[in-house]
C-alpha atoms as a PDB file:
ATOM      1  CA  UNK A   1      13.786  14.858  -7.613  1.00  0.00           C
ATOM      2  CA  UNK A   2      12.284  13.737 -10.821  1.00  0.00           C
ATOM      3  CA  UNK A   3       8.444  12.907 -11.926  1.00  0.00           C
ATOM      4  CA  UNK A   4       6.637  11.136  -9.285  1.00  0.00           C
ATOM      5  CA  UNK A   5       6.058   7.584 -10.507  1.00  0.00           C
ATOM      6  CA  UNK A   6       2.997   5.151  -9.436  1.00  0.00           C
ATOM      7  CA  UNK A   7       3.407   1.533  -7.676  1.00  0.00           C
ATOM      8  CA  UNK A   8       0.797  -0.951  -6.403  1.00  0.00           C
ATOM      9  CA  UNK A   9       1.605  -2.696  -3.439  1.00  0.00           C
ATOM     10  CA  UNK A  10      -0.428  -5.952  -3.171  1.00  0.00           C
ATOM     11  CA  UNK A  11      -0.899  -7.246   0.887  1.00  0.00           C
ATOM     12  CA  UNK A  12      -1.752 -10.624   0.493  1.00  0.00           C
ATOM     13  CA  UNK A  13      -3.481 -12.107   3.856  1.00  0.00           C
ATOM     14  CA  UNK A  14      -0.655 -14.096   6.005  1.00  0.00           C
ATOM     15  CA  UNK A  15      -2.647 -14.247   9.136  1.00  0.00           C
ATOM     16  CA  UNK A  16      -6.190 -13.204   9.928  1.00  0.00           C
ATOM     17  CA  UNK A  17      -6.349 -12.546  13.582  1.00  0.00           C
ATOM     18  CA  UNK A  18      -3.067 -10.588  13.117  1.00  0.00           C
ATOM     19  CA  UNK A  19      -4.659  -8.282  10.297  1.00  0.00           C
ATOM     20  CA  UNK A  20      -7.741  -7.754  12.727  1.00  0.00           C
ATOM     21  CA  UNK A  21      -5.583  -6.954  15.353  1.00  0.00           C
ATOM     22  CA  UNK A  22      -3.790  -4.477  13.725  1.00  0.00           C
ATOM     23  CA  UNK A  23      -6.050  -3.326  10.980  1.00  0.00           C
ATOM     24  CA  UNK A  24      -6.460   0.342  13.110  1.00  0.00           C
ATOM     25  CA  UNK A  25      -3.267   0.610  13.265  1.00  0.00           C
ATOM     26  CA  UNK A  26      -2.628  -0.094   9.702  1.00  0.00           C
ATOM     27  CA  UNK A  27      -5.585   2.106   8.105  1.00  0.00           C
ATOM     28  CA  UNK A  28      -4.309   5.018  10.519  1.00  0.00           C
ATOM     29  CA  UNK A  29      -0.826   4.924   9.023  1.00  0.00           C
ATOM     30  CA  UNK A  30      -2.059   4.680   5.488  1.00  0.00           C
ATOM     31  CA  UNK A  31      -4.204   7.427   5.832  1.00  0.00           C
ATOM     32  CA  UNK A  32      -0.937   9.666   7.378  1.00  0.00           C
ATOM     33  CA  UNK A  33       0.534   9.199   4.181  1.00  0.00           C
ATOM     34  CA  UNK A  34      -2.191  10.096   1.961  1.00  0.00           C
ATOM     35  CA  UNK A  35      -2.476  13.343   3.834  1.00  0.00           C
ATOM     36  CA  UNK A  36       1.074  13.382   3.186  1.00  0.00           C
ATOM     37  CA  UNK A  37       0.581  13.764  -0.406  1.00  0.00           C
ATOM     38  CA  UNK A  38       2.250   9.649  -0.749  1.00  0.00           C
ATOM     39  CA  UNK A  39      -0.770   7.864  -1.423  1.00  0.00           C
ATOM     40  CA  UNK A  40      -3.225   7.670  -4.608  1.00  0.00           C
ATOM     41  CA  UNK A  41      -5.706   5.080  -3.350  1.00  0.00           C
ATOM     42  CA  UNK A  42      -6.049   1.900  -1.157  1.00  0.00           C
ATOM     43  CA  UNK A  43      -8.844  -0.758  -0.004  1.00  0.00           C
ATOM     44  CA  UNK A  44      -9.299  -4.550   0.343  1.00  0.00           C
ATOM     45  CA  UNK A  45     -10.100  -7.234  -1.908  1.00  0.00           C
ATOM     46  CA  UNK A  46     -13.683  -8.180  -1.134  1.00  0.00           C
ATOM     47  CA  UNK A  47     -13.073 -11.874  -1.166  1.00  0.00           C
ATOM     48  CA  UNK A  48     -10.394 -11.834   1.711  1.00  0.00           C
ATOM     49  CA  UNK A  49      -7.582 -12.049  -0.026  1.00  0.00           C
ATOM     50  CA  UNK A  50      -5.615  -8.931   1.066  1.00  0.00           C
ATOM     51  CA  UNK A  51      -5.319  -5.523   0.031  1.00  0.00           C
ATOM     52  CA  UNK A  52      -3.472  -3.357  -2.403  1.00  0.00           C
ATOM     53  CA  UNK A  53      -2.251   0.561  -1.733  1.00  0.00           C
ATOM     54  CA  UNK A  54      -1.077   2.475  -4.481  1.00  0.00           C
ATOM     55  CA  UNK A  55       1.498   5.039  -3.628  1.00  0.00           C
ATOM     56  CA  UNK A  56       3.412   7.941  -5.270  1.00  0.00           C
ATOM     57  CA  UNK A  57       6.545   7.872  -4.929  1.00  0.00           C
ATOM     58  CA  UNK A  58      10.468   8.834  -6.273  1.00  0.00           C
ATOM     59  CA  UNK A  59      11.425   5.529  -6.334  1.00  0.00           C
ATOM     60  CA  UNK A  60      10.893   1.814  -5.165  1.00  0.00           C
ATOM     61  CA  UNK A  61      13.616   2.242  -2.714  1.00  0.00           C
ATOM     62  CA  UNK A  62      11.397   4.787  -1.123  1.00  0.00           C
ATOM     63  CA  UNK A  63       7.906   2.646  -0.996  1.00  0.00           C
ATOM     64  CA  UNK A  64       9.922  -0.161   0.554  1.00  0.00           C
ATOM     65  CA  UNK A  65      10.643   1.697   3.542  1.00  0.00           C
ATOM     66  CA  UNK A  66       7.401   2.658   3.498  1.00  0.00           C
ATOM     67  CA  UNK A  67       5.546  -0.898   3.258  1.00  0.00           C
ATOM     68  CA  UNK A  68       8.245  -2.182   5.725  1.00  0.00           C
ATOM     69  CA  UNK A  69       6.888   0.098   8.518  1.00  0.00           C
ATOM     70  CA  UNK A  70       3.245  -0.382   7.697  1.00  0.00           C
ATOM     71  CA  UNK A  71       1.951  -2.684  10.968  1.00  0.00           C
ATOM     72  CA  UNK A  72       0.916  -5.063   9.042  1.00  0.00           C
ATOM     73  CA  UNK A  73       4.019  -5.695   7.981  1.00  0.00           C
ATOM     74  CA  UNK A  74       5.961  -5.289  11.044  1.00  0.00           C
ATOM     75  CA  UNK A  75       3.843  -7.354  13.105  1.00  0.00           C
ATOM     76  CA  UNK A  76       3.596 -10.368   9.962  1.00  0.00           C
ATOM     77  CA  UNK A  77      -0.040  -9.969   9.315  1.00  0.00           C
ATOM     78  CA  UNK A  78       0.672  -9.795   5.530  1.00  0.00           C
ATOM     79  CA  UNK A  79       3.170 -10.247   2.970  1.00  0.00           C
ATOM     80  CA  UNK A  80       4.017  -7.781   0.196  1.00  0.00           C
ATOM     81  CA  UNK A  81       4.607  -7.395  -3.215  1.00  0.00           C
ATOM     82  CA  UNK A  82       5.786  -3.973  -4.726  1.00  0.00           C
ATOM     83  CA  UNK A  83       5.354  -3.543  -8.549  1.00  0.00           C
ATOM     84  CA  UNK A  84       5.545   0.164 -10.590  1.00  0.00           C
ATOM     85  CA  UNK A  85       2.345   1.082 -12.210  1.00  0.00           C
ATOM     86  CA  UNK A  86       2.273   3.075 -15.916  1.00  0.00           C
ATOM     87  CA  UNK A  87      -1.318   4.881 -14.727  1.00  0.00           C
ATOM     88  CA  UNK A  88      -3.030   6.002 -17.757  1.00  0.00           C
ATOM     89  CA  UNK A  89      -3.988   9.351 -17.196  1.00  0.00           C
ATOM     90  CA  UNK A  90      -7.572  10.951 -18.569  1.00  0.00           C
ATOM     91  CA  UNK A  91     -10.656   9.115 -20.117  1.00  0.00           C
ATOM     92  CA  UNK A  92      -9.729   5.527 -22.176  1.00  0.00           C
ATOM     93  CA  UNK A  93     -12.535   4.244 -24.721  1.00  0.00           C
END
């Protein structure tokens, strides 16, 4: 197991009554794996677009079996795009 490594997954809205329907069951699994230690911060895009999690994770592999059991995924409320993210650690000026 090497260094963790950082990638934003971006849940662009596919259907709206699906997302409401299984927005519970989406925020409740996202939050299991932030306890879990997999998860550095999520929300939605105020303008309805979607959302976007970031995760911590070993590998892509490993996030994509993670975004494919998310509800929203499983039950085609969104789509999904996975991309690695170089965080910047500390203060930037």
């Amino acid at each position: 197991m090497g260094d963790k490594k950082y990638f934003v997954v971006f849940l662009p809205m596919l259907d709206e009554q699906k997302s409401a329907e299984h927005r519970e069951a989406h925020l409740d699994y996202l939050a299991k794996l932030r306890d879990d230690g997999n998860i550095f911060s999520y929300g939605r895009f105020l303008d309805g677009w979607g959302g976007m999690v970031i995760y911590i994770a070993d590998s892509e592999e490993q996030v994509k079996d993670w975004v494919l059991n998310d509800p929203y995924i499983v039950h085609n409320a969104r789509r999904y795009e996975i991309r690695e993210w170089g965080m910047i650690k500390g203060n930037v000026n």
